[in-house]
N, C-alpha and C. Protein backbone atom coordinates (compact mmCIF):
# COMPACT_ATOMS: atom_id res chain seq x y z
N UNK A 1 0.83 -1.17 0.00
CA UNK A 1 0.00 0.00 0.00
C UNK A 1 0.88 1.24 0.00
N UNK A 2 0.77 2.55 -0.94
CA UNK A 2 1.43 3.31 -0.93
C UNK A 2 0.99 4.50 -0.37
N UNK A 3 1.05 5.73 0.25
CA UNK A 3 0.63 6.54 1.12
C UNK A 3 -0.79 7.23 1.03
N UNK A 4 -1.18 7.08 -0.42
CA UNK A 4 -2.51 7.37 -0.95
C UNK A 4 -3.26 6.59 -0.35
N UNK A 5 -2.72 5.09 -0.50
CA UNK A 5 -3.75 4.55 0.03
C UNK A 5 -3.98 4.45 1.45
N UNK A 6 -2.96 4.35 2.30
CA UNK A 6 -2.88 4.88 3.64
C UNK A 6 -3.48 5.36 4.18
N UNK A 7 -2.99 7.18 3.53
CA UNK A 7 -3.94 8.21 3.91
C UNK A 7 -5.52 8.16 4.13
N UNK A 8 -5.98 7.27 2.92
CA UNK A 8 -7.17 7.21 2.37
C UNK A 8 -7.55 6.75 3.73
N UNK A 9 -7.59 4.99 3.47
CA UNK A 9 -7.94 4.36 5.05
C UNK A 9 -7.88 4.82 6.25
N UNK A 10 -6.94 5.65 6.78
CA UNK A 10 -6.86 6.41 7.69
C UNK A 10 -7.94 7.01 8.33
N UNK A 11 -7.81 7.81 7.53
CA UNK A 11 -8.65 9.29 7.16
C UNK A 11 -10.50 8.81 7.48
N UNK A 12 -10.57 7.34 6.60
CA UNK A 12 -11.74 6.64 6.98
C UNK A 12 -11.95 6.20 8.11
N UNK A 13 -11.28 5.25 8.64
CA UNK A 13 -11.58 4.66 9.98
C UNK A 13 -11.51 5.70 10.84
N UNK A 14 -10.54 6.59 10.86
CA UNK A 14 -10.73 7.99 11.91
C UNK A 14 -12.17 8.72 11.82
N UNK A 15 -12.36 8.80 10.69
CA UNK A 15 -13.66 9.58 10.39
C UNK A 15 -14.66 8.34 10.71
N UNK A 16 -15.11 7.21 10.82
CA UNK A 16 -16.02 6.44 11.33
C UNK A 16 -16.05 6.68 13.10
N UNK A 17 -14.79 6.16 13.43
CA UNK A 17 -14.98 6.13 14.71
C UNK A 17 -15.05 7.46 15.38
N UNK A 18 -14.87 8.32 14.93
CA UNK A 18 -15.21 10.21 15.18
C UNK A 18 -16.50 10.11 15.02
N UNK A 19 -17.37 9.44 14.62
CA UNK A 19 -18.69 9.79 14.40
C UNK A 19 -19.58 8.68 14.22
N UNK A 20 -20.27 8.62 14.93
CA UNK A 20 -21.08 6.82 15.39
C UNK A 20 -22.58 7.65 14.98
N UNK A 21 -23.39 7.52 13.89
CA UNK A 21 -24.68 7.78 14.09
C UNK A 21 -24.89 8.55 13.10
N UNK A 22 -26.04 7.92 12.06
CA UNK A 22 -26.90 8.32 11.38
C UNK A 22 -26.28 9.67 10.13
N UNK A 23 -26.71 10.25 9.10
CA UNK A 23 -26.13 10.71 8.06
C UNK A 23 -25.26 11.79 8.11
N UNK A 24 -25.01 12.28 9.17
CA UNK A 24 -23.99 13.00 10.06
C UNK A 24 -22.55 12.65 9.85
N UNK A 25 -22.31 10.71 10.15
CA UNK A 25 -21.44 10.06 10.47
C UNK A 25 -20.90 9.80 9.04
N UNK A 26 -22.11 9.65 8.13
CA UNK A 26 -21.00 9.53 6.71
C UNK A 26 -20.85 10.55 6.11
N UNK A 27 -21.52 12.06 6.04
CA UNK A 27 -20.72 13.01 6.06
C UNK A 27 -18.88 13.27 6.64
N UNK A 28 -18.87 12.93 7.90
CA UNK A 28 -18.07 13.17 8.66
C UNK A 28 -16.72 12.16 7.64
N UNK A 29 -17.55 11.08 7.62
CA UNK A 29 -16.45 10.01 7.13
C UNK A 29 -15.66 10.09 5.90
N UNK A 30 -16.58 10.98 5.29
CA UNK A 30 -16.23 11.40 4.02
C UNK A 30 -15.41 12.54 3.50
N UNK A 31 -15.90 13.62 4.71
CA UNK A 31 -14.96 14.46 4.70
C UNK A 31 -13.49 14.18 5.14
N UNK A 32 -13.30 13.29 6.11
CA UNK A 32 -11.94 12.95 7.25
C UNK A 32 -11.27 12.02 5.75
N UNK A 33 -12.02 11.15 4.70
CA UNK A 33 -11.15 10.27 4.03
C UNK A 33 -10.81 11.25 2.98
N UNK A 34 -11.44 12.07 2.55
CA UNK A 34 -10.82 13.39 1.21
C UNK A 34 -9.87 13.46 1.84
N UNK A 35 -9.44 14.32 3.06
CA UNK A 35 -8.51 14.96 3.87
C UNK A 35 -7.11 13.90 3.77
N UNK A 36 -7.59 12.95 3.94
CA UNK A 36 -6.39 11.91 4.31
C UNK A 36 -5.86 11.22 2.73
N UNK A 37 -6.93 11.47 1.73
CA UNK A 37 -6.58 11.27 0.30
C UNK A 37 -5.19 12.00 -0.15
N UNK A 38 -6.05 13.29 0.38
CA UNK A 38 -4.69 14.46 0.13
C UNK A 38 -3.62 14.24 0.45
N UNK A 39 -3.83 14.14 1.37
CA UNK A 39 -2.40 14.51 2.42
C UNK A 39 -2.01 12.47 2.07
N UNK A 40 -2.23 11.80 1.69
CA UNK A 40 -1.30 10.80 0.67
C UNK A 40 -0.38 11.35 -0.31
N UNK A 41 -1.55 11.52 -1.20
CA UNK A 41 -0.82 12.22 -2.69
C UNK A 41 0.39 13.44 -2.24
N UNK A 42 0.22 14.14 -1.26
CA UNK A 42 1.03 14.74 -1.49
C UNK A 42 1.90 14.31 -0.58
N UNK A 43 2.47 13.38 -0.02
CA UNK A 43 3.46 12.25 0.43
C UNK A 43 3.96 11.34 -0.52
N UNK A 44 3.30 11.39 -1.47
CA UNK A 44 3.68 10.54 -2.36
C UNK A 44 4.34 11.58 -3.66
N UNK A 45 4.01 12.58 -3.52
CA UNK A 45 4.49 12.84 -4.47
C UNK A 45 3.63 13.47 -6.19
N UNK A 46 2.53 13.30 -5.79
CA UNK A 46 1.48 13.29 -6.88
C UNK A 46 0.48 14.24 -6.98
N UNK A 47 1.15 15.34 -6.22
CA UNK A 47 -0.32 16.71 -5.72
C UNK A 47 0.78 17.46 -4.83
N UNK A 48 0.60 19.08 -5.62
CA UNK A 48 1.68 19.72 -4.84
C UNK A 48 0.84 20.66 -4.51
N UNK A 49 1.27 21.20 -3.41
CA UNK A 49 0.04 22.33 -2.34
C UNK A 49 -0.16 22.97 -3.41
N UNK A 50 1.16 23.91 -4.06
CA UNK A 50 0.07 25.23 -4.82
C UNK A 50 -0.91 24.82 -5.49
N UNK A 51 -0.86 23.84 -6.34
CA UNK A 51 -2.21 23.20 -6.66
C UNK A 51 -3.40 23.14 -6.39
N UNK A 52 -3.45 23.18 -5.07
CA UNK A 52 -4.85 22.85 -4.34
C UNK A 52 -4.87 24.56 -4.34
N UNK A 53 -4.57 25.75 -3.78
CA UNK A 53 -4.18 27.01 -3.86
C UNK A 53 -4.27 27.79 -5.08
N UNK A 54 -4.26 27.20 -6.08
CA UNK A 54 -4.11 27.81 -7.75
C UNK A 54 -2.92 28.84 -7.61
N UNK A 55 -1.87 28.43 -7.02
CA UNK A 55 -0.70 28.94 -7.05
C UNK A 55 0.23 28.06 -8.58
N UNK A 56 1.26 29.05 -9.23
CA UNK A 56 1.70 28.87 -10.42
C UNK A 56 3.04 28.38 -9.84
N UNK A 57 3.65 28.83 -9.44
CA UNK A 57 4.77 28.92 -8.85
C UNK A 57 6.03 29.68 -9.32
N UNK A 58 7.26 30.02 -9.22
CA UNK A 58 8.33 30.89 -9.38
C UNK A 58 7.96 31.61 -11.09
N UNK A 59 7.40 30.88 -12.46
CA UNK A 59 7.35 31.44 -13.14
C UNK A 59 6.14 32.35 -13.90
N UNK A 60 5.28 32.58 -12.68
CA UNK A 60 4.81 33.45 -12.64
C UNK A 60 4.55 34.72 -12.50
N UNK A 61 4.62 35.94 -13.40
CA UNK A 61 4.63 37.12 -13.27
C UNK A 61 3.80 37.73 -12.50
């Protein structure tokens, strides 16, 4: 498993057990596994902050 996927799972089981009950809880779960998606990819290598930011970077005027 490489950190994407990690993150991913993580991010899930944290977000389940953060939140026990009714459509609240898979909100919750869903939001906590995006979060932990991210923050894979960009451990891995595959999603760089300015990105998420709509930052260009140095060759931007």
């Amino acid at each position: 498993m490489n950190a994407t996927q990690t993150g991913l799972l993580a991010g899930l089981i944290l977000g389940t057990a953060a939140a026990i009950g009714g459509f609240s809880s898979f909100l919750i779960a869903l939001l906590v596994g995006v979060v932990g998606l991210v923050i894979g990819r960009v451990l891995d290598g595959e999603l760089e902050i300015g990105d998420l930011f709509g930052r260009q970077g140095k060759d931007r005027r």
